[in-house]
C-alpha atoms as a PDB file:
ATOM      1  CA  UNK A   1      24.510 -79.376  99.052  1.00  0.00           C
ATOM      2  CA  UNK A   2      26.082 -76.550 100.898  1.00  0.00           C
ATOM      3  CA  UNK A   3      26.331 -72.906  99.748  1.00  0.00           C
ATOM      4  CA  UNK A   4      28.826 -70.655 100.991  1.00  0.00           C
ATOM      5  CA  UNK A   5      28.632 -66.663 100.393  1.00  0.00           C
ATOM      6  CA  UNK A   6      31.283 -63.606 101.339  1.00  0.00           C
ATOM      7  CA  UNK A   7      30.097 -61.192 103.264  1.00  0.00           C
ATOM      8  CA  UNK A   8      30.359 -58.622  99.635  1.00  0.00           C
ATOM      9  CA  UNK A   9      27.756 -61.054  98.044  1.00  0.00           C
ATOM     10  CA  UNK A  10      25.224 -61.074 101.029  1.00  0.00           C
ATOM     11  CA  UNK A  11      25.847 -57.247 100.827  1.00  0.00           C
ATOM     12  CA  UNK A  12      25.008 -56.875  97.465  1.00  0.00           C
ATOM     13  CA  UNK A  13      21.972 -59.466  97.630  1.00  0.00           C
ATOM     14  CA  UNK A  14      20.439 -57.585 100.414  1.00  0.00           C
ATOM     15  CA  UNK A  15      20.982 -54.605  98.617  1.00  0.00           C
ATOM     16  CA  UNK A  16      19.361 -55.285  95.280  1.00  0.00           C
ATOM     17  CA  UNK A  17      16.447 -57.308  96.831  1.00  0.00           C
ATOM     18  CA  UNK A  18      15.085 -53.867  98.366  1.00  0.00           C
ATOM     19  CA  UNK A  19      12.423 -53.290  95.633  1.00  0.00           C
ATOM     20  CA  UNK A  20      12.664 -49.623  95.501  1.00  0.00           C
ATOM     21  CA  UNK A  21      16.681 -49.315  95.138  1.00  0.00           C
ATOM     22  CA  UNK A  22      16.365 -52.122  92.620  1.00  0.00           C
ATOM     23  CA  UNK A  23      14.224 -50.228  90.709  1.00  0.00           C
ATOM     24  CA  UNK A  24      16.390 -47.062  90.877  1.00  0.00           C
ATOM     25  CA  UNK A  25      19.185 -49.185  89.637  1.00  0.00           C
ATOM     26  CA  UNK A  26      16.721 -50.787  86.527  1.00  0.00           C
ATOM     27  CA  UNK A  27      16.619 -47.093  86.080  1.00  0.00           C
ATOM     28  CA  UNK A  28      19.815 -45.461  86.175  1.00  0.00           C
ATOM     29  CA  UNK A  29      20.918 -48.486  83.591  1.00  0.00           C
ATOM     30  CA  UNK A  30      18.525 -47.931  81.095  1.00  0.00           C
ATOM     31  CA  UNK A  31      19.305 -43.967  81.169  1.00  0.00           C
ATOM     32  CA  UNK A  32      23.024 -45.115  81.080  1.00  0.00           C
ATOM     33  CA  UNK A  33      21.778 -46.488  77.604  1.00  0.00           C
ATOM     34  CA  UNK A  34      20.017 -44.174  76.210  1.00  0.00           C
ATOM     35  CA  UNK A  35      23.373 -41.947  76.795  1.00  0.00           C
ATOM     36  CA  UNK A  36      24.751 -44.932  75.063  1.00  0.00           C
ATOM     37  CA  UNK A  37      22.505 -44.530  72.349  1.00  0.00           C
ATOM     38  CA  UNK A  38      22.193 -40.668  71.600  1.00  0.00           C
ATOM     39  CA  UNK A  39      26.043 -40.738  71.436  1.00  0.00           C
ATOM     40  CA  UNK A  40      26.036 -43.584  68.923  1.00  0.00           C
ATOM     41  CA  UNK A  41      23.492 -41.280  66.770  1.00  0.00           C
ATOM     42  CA  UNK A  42      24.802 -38.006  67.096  1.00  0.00           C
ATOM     43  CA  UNK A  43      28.238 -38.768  67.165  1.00  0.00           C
ATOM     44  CA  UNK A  44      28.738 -41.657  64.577  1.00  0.00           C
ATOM     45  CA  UNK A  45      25.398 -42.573  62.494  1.00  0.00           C
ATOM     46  CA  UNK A  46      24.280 -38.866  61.556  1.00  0.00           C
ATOM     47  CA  UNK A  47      27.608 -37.279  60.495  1.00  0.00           C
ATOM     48  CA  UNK A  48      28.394 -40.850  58.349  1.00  0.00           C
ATOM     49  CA  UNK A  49      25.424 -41.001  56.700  1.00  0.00           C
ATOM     50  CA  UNK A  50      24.672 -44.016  58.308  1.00  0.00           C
ATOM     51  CA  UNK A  51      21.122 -45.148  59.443  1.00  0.00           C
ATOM     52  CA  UNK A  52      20.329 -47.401  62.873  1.00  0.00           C
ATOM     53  CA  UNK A  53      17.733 -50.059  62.665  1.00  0.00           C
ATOM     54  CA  UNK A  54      13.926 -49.916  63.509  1.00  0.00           C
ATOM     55  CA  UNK A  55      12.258 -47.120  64.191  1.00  0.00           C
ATOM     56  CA  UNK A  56      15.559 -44.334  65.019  1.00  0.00           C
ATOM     57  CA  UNK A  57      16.411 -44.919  61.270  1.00  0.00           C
ATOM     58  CA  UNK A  58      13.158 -43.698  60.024  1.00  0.00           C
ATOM     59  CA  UNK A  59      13.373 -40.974  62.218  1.00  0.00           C
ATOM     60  CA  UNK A  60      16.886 -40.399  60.850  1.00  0.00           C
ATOM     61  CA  UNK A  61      15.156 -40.322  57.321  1.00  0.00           C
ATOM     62  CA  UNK A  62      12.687 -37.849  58.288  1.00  0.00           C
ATOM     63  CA  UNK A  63      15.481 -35.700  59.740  1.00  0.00           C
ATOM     64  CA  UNK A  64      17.017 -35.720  56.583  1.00  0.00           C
ATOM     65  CA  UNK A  65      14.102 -33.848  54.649  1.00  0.00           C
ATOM     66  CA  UNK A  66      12.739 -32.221  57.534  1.00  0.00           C
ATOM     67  CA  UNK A  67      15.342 -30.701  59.471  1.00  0.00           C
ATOM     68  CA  UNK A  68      13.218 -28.566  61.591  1.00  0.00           C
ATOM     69  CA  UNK A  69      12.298 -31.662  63.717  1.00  0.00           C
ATOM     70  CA  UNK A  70      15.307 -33.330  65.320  1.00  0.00           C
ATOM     71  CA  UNK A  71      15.663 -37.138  65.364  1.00  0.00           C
ATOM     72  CA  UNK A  72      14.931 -37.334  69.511  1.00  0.00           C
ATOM     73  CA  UNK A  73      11.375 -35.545  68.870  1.00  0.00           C
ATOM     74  CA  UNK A  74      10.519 -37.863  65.733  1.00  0.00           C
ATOM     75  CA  UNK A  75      11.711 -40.641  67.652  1.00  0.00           C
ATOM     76  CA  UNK A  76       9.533 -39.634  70.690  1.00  0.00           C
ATOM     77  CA  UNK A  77       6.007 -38.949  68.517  1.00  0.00           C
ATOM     78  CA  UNK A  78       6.567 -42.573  66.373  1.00  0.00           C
ATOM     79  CA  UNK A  79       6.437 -43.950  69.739  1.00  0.00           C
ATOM     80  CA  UNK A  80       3.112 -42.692  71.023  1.00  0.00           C
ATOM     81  CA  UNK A  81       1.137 -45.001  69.176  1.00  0.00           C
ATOM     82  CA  UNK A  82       3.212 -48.050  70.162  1.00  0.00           C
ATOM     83  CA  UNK A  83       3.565 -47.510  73.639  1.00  0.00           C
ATOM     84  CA  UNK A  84      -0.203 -47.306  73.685  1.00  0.00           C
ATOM     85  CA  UNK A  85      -0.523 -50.550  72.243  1.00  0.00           C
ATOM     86  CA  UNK A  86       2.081 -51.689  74.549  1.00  0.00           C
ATOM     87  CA  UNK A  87       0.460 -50.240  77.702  1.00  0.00           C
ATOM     88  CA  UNK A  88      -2.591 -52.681  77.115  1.00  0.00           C
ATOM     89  CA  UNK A  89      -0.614 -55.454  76.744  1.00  0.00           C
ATOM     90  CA  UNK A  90       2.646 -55.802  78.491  1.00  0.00           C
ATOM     91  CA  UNK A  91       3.495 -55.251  82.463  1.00  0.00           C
ATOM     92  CA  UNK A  92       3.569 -52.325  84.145  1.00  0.00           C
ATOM     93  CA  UNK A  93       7.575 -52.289  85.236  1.00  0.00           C
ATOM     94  CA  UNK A  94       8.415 -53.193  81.507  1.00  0.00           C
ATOM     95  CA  UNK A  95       6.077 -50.156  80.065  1.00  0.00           C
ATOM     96  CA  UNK A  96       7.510 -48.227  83.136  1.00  0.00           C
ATOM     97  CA  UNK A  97      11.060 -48.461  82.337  1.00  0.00           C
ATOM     98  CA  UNK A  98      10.185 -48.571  78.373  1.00  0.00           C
ATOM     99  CA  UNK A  99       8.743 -45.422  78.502  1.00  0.00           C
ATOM    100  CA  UNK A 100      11.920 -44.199  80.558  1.00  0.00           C
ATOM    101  CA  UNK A 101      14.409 -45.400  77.841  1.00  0.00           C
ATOM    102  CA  UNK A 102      12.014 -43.144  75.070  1.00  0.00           C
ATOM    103  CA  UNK A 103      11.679 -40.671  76.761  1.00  0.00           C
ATOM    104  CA  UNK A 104      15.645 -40.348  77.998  1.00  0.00           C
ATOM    105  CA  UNK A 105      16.428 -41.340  74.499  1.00  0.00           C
ATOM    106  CA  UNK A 106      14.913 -38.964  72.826  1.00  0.00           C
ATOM    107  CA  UNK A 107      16.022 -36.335  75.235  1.00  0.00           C
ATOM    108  CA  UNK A 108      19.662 -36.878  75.231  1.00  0.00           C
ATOM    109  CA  UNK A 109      19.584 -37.418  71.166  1.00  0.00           C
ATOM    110  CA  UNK A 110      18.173 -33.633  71.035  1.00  0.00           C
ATOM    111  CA  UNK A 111      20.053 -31.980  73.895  1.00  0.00           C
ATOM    112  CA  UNK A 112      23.187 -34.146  74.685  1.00  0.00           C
ATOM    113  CA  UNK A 113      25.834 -33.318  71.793  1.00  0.00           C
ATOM    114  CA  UNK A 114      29.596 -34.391  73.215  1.00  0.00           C
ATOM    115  CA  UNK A 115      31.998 -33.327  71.410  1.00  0.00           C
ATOM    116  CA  UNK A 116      35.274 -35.517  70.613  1.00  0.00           C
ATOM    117  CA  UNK A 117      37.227 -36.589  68.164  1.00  0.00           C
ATOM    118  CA  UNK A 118      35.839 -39.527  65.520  1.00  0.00           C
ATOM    119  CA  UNK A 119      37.308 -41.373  62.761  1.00  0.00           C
ATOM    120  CA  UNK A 120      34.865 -39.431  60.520  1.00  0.00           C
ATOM    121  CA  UNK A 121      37.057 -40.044  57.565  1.00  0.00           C
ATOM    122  CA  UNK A 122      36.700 -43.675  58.018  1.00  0.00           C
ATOM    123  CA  UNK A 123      33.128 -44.752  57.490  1.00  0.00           C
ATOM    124  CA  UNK A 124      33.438 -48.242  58.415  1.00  0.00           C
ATOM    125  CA  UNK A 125      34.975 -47.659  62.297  1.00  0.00           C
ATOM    126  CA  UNK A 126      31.841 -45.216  62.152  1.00  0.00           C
ATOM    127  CA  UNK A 127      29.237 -47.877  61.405  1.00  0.00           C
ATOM    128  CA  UNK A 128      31.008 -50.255  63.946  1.00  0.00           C
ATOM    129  CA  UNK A 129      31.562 -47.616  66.362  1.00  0.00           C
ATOM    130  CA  UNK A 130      27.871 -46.924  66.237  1.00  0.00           C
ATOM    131  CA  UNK A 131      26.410 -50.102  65.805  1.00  0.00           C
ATOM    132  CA  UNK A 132      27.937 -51.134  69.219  1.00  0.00           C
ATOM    133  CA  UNK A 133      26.916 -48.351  71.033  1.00  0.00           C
ATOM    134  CA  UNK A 134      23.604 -48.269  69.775  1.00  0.00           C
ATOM    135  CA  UNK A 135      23.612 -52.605  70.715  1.00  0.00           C
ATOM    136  CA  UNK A 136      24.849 -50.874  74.226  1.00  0.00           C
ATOM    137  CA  UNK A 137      21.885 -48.862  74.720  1.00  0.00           C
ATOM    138  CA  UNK A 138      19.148 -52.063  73.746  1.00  0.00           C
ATOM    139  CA  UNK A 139      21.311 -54.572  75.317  1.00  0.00           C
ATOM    140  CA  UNK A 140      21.429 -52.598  78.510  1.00  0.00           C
ATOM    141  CA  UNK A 141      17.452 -52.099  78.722  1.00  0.00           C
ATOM    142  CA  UNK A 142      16.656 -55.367  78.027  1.00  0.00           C
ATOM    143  CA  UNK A 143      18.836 -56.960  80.426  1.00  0.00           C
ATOM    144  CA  UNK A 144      16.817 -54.785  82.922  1.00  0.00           C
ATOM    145  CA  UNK A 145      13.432 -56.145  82.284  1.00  0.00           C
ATOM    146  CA  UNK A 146      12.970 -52.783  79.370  1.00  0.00           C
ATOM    147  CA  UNK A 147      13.379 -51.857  76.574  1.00  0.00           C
ATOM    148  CA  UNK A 148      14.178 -48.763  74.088  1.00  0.00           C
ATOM    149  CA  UNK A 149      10.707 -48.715  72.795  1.00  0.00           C
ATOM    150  CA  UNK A 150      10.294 -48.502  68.780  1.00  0.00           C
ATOM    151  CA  UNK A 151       9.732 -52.213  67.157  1.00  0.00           C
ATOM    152  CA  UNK A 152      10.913 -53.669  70.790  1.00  0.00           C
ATOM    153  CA  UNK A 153       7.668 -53.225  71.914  1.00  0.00           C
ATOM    154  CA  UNK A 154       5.702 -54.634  68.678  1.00  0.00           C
ATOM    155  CA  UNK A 155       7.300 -57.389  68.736  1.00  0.00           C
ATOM    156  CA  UNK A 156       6.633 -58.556  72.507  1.00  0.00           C
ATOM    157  CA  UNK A 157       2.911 -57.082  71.896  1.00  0.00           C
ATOM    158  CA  UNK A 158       2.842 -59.923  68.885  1.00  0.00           C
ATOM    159  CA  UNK A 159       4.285 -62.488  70.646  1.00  0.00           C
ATOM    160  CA  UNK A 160       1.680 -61.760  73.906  1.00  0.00           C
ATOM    161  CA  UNK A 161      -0.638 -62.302  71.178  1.00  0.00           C
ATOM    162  CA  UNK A 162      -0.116 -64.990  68.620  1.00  0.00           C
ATOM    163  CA  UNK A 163       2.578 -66.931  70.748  1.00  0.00           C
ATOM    164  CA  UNK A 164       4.986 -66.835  67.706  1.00  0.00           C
ATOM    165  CA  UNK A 165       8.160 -65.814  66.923  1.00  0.00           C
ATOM    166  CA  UNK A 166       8.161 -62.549  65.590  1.00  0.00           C
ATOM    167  CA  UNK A 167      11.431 -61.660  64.895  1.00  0.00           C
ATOM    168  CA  UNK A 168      10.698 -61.633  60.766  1.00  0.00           C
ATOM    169  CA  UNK A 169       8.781 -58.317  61.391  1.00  0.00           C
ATOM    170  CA  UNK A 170      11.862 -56.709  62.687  1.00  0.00           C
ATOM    171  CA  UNK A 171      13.903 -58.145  59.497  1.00  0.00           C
ATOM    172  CA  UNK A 172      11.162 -56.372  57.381  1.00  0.00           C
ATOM    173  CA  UNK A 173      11.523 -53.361  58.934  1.00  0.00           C
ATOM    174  CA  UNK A 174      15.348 -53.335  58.930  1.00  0.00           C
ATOM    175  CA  UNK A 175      15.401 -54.193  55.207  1.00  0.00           C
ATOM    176  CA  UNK A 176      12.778 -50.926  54.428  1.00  0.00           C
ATOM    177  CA  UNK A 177      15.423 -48.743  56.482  1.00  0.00           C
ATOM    178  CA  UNK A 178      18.760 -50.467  54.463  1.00  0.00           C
ATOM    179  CA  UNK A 179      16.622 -49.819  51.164  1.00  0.00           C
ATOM    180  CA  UNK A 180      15.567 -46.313  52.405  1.00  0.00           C
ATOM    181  CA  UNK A 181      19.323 -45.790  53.179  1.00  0.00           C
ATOM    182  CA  UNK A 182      20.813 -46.750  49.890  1.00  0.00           C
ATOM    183  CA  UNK A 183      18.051 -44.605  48.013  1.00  0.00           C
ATOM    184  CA  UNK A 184      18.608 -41.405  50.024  1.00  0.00           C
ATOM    185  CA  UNK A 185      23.176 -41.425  50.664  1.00  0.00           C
ATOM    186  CA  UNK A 186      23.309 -44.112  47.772  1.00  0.00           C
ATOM    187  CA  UNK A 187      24.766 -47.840  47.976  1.00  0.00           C
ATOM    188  CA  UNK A 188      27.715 -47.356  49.758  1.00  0.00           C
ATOM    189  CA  UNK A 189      25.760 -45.840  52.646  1.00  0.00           C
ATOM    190  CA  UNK A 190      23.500 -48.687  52.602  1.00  0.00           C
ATOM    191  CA  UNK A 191      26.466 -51.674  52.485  1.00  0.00           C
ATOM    192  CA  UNK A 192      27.409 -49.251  55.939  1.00  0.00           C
ATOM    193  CA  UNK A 193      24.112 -49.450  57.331  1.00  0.00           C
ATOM    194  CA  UNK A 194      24.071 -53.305  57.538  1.00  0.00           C
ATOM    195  CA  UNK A 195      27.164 -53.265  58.888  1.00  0.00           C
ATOM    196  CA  UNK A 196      25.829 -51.203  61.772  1.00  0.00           C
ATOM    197  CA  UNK A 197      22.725 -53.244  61.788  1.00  0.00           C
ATOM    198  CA  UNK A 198      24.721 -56.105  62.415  1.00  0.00           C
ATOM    199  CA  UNK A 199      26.990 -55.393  65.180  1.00  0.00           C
ATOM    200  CA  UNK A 200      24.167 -53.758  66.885  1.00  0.00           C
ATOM    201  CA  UNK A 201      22.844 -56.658  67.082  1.00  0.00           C
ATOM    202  CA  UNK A 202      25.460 -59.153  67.577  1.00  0.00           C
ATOM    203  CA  UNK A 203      25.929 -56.328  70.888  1.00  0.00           C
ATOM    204  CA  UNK A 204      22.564 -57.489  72.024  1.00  0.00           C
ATOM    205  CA  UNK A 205      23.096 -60.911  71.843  1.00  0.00           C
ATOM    206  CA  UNK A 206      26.204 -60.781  73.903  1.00  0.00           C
ATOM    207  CA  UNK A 207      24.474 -58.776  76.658  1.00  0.00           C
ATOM    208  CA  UNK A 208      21.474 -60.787  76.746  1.00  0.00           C
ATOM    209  CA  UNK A 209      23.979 -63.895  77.027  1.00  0.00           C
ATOM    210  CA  UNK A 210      26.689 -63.001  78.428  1.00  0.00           C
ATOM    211  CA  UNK A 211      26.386 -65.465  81.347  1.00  0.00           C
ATOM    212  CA  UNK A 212      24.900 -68.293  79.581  1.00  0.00           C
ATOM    213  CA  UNK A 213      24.827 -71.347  81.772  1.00  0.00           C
ATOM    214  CA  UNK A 214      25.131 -75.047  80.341  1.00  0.00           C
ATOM    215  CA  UNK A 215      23.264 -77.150  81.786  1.00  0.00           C
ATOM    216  CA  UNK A 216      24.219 -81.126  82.231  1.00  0.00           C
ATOM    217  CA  UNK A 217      21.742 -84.130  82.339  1.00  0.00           C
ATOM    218  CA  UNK A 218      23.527 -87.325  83.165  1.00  0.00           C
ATOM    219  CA  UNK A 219      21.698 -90.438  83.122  1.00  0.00           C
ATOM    220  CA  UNK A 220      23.771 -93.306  84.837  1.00  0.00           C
ATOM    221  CA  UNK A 221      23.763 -95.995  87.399  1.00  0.00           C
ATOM    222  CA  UNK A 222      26.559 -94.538  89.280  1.00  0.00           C
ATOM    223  CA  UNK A 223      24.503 -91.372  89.938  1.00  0.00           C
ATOM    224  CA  UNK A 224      25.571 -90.470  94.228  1.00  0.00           C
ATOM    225  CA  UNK A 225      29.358 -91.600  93.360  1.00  0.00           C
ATOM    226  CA  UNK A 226      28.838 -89.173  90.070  1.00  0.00           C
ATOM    227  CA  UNK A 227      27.369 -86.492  92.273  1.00  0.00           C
ATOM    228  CA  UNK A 228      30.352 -86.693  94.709  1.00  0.00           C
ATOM    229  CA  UNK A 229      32.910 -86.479  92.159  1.00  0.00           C
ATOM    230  CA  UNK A 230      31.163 -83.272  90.599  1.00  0.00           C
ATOM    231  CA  UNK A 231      31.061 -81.932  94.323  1.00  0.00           C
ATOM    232  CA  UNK A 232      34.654 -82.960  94.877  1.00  0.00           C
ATOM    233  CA  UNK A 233      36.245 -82.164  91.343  1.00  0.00           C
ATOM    234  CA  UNK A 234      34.472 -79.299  89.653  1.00  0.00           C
ATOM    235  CA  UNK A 235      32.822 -78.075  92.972  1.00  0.00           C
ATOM    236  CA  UNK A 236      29.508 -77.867  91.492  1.00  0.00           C
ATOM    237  CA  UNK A 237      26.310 -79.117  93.177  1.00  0.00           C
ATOM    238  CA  UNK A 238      23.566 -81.081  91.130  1.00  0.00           C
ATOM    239  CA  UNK A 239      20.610 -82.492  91.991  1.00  0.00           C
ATOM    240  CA  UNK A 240      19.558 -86.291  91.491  1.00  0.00           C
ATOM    241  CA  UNK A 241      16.078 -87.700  89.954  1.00  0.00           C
ATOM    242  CA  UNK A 242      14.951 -91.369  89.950  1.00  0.00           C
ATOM    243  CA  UNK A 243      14.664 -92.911  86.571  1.00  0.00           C
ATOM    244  CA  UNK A 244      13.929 -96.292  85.043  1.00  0.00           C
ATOM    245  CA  UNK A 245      15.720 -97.200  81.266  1.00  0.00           C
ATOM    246  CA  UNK A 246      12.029 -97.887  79.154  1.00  0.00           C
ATOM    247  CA  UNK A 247      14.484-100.791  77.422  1.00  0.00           C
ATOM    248  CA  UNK A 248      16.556-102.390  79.993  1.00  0.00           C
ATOM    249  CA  UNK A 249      13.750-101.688  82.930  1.00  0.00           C
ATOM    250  CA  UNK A 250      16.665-100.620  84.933  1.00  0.00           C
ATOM    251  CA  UNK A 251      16.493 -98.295  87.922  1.00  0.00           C
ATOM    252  CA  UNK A 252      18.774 -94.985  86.768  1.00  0.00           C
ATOM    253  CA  UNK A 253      19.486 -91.929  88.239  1.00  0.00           C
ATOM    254  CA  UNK A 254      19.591 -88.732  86.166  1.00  0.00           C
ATOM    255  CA  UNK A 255      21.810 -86.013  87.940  1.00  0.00           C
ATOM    256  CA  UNK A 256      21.161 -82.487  86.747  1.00  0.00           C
ATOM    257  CA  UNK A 257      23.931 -79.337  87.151  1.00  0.00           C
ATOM    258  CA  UNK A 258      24.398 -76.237  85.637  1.00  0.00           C
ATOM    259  CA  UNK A 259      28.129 -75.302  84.980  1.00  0.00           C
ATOM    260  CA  UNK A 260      29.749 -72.610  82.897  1.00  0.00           C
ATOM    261  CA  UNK A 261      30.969 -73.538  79.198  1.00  0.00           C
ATOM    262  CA  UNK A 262      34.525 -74.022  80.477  1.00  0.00           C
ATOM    263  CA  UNK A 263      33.895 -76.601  82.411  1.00  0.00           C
ATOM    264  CA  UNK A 264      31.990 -78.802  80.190  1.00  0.00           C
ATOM    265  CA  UNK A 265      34.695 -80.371  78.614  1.00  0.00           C
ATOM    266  CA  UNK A 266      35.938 -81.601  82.390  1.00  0.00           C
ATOM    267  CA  UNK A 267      32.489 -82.585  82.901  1.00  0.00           C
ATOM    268  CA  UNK A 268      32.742 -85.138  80.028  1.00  0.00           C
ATOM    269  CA  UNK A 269      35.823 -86.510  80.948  1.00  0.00           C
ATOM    270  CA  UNK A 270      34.461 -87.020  84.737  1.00  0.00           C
ATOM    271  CA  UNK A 271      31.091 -88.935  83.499  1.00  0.00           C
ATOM    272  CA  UNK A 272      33.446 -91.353  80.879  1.00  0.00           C
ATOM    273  CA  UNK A 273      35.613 -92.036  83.705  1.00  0.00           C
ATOM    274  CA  UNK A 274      32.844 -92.677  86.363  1.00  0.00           C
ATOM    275  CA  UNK A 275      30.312 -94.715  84.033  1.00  0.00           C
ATOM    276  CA  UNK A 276      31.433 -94.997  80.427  1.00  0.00           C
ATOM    277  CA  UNK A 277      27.822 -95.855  79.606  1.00  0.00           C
ATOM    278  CA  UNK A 278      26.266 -93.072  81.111  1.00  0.00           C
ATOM    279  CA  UNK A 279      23.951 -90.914  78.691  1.00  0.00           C
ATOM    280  CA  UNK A 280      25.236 -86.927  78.787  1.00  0.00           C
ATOM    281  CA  UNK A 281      22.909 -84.326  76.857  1.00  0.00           C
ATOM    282  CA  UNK A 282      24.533 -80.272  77.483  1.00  0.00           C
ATOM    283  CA  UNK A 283      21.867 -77.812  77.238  1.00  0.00           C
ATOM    284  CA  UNK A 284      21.971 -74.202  76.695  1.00  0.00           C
ATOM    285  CA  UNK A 285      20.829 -72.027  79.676  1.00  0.00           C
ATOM    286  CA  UNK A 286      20.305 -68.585  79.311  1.00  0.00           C
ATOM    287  CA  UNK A 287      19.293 -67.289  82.822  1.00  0.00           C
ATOM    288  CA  UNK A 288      19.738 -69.027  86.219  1.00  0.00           C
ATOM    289  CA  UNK A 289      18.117 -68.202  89.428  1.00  0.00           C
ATOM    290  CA  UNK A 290      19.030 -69.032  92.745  1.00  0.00           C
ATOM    291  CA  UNK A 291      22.000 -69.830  94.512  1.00  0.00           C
ATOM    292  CA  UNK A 292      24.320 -70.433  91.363  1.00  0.00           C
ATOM    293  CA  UNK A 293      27.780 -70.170  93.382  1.00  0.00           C
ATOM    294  CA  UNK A 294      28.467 -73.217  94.723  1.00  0.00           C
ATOM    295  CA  UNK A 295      31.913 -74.133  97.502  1.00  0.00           C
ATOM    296  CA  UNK A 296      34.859 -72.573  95.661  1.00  0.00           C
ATOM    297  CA  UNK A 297      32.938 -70.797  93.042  1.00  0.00           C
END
């Protein structure tokens, strides 16, 4: 199976796989979020009444009654405790750049106030406006092996621990805020604050998968002339197992190759017209390492 590169990609390969640059980068991305994230507060939550999710919309609570401490500063102290916990538990580049995205979060909420023209008068663009900046500023640290601290951190702590998905805790705590929200700017404010909620959150997902691999297991006695016609038609590699059929005792091959979604459907077509009794299972892949690129790719 042979790989070909441009010179750009070796470039960038070479570059990134210096540790220290690559770590500069981690960080200049996750303080590219929290920029992300003060201007979704400051600029489109706050003035709309609107709260964010998880720990920024108690702190946006507190704000409310207690003016004299601004939302970065609350933000930063509700922290503490958690980042403890999270330095006893989790890996030191993750607390690293965690700790980063807090502390750059909570600074550019408190000093960072652009001014600029909103659709104040339309509180809906606001919440959506916000929510996907403030999915911006997650996404981003996340996809860089951080995180903006707050519930983030809980809920990997939890997992470490029990081995469980813990995502219910962060539903708990987002229902509190959207309760806390209606009580305090009423209902309407509330039906905004799930709105915000949710395309933050649809934001993350999109980030976190935004070059989701399928990957293709092909069972069939025509695996090399299968493998050749992947090579030749969708210039893909794939790499071929031995297999037996429990049933029929027969000897199989099983060809595995990860493609993007758009060329599943020619994938299909290629395996029915190879061996229309081949077995096909597509599974979702949400990272791939290596040398994905393959010929014309």
């Amino acid at each position: 199976m042979s790989t070909s590169f441009s010179p750009s990609q070796l470039s960038i390969k070479s570059w990134r796989s210096k540790p220290v640059i690559d770590f500069m980068w981690r960080v200049f991305v996750v303080l590219l979020g929290d920029l992300a994230g003060s201007i979704s507060v400051n600029n489109f939550l706050v003035p709309a009444h609107i709260l964010s999710g998880g720990v920024t919309g108690i702190a946006q609570i507190l704000h409310h009654y207690f003016v004299i401490l601004p939302i970065g500063t609350l933000y930063f102290l509700f922290n503490i405790p958690l980042f403890l916990l999270g330095y006893r538990y989790l890996g030191k580049r993750f607390i690293l750049l965690t700790a980063i995205g807090v502390v750059g979060f909570s600074a550019a909420t408190d000093l960072v106030h652009l001014n600029f023209q909103t659709p104040h008068h339309d509180p809906l663009l606001m919440s959506l406006y916000g929510g996907v900046l403030g999915g911006i500023s997650s996404g981003l640290a996340i996809r860089v092996g951080g995180s903006m601290g707050g519930t983030d951190i809980l809920f990997v702590v939890l997992y470490r621990l029990t081995g469980r998905n813990v995502s219910s805790t962060g539903l708990i705590m987002n229902v509190i805020v959207l309760l806390l929200s209606a009580m305090v700017f009423g209902t309407e404010a509330g039906m905004y604050t799930l709105v915000s909620m949710f395309a933050a959150s649809r934001v993350v997902a999109t980030l976190m998968h935004y070059q989701q691999r399928k990957t293709a297991l092909i069972v069939t006695s025509q695996a090399e002339k299968m493998a050749n016609a992947i090579s030749a038609r969708l210039t893909r590699g794939s790499t071929l197992m031995s297999a037996s059929g429990t049933y029929s005792k027969q000897n199989l091959g099983v060809l595995m190759c990860v493609l993007t979604w758009l060329e599943v459907a020619d994938l299909k077509l290629l395996a029915q017209d190879i061996d229309p009794h081949a077995f096909v299972t597509i599974l979702d892949t949400t990272e791939v390492l290596g040398h994905f690129r393959h010929l014309l790719d």
